[in-house]
N, C-alpha and C. Protein backbone atom coordinates (compact mmCIF):
# COMPACT_ATOMS: atom_id res chain seq x y z
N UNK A 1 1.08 20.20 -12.42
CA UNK A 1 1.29 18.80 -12.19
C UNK A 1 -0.02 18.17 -11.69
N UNK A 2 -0.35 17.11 -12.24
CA UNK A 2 -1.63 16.08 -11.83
C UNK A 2 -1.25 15.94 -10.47
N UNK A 3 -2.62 15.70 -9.21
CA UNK A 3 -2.48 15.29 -8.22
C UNK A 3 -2.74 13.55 -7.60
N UNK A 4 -2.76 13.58 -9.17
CA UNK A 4 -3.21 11.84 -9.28
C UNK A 4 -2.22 10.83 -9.71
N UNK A 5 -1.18 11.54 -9.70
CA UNK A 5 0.09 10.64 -10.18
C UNK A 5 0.74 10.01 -8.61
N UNK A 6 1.31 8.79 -8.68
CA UNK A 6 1.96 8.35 -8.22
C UNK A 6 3.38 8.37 -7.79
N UNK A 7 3.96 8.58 -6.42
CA UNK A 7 5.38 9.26 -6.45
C UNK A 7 5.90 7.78 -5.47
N UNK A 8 6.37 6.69 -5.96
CA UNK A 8 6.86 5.98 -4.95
C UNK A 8 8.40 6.02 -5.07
N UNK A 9 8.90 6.02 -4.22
CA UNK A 9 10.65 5.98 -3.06
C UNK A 9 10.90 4.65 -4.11
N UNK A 10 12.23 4.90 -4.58
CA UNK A 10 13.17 3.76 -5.11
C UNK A 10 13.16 2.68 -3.86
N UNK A 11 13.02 2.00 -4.77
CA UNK A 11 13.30 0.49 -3.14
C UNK A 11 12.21 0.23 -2.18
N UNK A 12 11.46 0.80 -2.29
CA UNK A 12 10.35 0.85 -1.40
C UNK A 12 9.96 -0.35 -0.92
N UNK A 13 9.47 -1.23 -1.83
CA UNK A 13 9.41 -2.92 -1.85
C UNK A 13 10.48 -4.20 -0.77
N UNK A 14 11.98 -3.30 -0.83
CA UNK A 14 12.80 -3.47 0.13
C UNK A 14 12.90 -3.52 1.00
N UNK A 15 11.85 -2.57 1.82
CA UNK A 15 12.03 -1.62 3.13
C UNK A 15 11.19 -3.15 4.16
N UNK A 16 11.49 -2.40 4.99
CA UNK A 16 10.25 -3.53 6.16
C UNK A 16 9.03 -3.32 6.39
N UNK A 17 8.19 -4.40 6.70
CA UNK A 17 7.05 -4.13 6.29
C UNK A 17 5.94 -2.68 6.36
N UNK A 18 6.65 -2.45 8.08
CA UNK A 18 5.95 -1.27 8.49
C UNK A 18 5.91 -0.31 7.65
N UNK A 19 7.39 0.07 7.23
CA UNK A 19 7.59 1.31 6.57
C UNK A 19 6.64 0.94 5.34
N UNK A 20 6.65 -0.09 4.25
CA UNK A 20 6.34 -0.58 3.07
C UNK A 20 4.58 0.09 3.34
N UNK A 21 3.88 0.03 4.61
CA UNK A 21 2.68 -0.25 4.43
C UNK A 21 2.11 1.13 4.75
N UNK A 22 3.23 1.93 5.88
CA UNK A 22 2.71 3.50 5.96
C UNK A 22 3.30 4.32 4.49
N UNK A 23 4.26 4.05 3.92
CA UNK A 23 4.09 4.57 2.54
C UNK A 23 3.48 4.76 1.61
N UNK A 24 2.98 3.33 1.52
CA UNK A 24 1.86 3.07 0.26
C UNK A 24 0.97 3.54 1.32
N UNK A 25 0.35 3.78 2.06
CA UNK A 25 -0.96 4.35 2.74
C UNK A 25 -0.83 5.84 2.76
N UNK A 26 0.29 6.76 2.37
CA UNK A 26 0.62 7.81 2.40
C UNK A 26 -0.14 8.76 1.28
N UNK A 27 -0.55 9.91 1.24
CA UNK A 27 -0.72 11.04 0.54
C UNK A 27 0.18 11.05 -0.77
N UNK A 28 1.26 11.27 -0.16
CA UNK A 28 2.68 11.25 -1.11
C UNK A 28 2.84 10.54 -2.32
N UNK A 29 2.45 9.06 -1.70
CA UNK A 29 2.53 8.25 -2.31
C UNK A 29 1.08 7.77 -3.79
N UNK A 30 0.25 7.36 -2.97
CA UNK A 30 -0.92 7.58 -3.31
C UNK A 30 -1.80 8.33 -2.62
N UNK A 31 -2.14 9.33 -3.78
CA UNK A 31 -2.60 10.50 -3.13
C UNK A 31 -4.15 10.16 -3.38
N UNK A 32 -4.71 8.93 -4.32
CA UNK A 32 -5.99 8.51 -4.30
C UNK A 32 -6.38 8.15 -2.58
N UNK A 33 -5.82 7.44 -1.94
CA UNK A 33 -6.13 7.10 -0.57
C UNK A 33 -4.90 5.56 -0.69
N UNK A 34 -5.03 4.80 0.70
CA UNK A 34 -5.03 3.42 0.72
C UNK A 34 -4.80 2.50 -0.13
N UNK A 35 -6.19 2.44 -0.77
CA UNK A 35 -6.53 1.31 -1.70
C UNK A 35 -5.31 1.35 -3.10
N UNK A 36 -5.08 2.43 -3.53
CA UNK A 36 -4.43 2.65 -4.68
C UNK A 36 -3.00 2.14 -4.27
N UNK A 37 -2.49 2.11 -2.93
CA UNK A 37 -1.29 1.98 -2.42
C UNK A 37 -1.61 -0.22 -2.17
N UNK A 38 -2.69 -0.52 -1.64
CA UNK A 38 -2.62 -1.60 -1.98
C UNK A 38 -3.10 -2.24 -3.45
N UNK A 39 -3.41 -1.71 -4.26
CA UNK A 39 -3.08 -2.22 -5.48
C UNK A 39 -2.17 -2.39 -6.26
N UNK A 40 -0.86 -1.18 -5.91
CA UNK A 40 0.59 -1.45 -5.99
C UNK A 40 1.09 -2.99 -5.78
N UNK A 41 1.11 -2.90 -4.09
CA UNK A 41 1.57 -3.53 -3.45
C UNK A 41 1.05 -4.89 -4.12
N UNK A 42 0.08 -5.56 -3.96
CA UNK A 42 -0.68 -6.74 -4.73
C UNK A 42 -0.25 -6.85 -6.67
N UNK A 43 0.67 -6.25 -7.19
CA UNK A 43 0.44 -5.78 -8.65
C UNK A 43 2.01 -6.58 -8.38
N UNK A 44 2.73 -5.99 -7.16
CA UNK A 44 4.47 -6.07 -7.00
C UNK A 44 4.33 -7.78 -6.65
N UNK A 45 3.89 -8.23 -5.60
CA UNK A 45 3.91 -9.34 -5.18
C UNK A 45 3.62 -10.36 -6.05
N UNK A 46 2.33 -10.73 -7.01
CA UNK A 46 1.84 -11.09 -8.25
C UNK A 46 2.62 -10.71 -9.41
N UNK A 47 3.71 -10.25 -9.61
CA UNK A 47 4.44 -9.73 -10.85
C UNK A 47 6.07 -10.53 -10.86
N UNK A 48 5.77 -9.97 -9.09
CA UNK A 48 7.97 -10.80 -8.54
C UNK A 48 7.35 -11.60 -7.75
N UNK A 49 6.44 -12.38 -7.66
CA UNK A 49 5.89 -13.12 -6.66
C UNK A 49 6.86 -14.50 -6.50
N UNK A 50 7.45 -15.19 -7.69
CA UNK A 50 7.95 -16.62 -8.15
C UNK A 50 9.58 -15.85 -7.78
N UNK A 51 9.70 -14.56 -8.14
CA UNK A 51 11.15 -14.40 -7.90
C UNK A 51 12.17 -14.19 -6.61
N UNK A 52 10.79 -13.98 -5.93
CA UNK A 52 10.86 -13.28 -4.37
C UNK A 52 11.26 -14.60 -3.36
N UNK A 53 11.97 -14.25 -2.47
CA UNK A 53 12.60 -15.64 -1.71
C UNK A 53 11.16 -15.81 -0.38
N UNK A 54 11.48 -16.82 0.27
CA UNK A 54 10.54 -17.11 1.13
C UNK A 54 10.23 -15.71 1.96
N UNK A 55 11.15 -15.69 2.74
CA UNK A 55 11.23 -14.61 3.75
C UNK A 55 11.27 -13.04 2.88
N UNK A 56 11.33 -12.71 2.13
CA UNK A 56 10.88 -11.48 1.61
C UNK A 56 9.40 -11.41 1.24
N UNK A 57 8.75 -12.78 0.39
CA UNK A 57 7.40 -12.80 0.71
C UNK A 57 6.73 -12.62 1.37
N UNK A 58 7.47 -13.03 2.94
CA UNK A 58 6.21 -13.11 3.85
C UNK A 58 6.12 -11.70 4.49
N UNK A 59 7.33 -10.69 4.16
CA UNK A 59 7.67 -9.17 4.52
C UNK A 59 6.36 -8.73 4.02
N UNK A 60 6.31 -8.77 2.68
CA UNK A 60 5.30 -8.42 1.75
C UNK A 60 4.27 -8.18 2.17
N UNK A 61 3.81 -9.73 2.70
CA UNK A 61 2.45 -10.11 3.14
C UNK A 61 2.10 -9.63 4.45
N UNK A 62 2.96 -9.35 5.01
CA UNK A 62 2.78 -8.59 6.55
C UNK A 62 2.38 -7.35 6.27
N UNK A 63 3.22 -6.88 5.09
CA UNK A 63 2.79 -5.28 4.72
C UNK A 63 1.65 -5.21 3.92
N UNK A 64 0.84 -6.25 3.48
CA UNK A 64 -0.14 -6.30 3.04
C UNK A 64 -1.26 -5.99 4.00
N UNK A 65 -1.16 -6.96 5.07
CA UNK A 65 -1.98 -6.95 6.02
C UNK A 65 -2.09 -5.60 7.15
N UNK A 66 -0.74 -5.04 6.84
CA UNK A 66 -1.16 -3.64 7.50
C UNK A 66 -1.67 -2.56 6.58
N UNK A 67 -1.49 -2.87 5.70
CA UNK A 67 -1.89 -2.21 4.24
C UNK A 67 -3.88 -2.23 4.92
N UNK A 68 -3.61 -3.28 4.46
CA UNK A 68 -5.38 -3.90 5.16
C UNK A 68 -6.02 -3.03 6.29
N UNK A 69 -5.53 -2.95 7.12
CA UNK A 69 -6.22 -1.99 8.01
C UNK A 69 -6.10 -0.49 7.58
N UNK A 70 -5.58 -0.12 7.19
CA UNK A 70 -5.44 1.65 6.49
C UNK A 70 -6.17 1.70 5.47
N UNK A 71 -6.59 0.52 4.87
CA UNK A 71 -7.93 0.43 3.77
C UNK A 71 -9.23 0.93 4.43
N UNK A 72 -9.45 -0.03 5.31
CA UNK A 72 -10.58 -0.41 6.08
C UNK A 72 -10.31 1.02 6.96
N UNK A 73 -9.95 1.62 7.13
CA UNK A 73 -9.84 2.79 8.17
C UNK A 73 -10.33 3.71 7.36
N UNK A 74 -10.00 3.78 5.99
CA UNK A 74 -10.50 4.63 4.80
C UNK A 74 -11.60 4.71 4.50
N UNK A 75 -12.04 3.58 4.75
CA UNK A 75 -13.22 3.15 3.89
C UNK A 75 -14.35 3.47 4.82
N UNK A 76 -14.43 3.41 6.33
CA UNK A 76 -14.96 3.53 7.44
C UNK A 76 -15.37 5.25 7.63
N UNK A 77 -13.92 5.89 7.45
CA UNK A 77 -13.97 7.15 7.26
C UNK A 77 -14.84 7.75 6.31
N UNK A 78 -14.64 6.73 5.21
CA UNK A 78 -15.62 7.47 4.31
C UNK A 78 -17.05 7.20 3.73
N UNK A 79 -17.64 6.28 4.62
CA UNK A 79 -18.86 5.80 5.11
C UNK A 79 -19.26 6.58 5.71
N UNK A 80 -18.57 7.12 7.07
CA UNK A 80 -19.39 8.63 8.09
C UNK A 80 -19.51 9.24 7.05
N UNK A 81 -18.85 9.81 6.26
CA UNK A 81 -18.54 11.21 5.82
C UNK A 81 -19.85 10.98 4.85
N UNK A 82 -20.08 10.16 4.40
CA UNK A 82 -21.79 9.93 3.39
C UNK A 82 -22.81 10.11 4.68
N UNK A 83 -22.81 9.18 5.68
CA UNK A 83 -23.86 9.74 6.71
C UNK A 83 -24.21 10.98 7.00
N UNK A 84 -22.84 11.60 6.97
CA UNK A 84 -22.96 13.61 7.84
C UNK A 84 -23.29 14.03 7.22
């Protein structure tokens, strides 16, 4: 089995934001890192964006923004790791 495939949880999109944003930031999930988990996420919102009610949007966007920091934590991480 590829380690580059994508395994996301039925409903995932459903969940609250927290969970939505440590998932997609997960191994499991995207096993590229972060970023691949917010490109999901940005692909879902932009796709059901018009279908999505107010208040599920803004779930989204919360989980975006924690999405956001697990990027940037990645990305930081892997800036040292070129220094060492």
């Amino acid at each position: 089995m590829r380690e580059d495939i994508i395994h996301m949880p039925v409903g995932l999109f459903t969940q609250e934001p927290e969970t939505i944003a440590a998932s997609l930031a997960s191994k499991e999930v995207s096993p590229q890192g972060p970023a691949t988990g917010m490109r999901l996420l940005m692909f879902y919102i932009t796709r059901a964006g018009r279908r999505l009610s107010a208040s599920r949007l803004k779930k989204l966007e919360k989980a975006r923004k924690l999405l956001n920091v697990e990027v940037e934590k990645a990305i930081r991480e892997e800036e040292r790791r070129k220094i060492a």
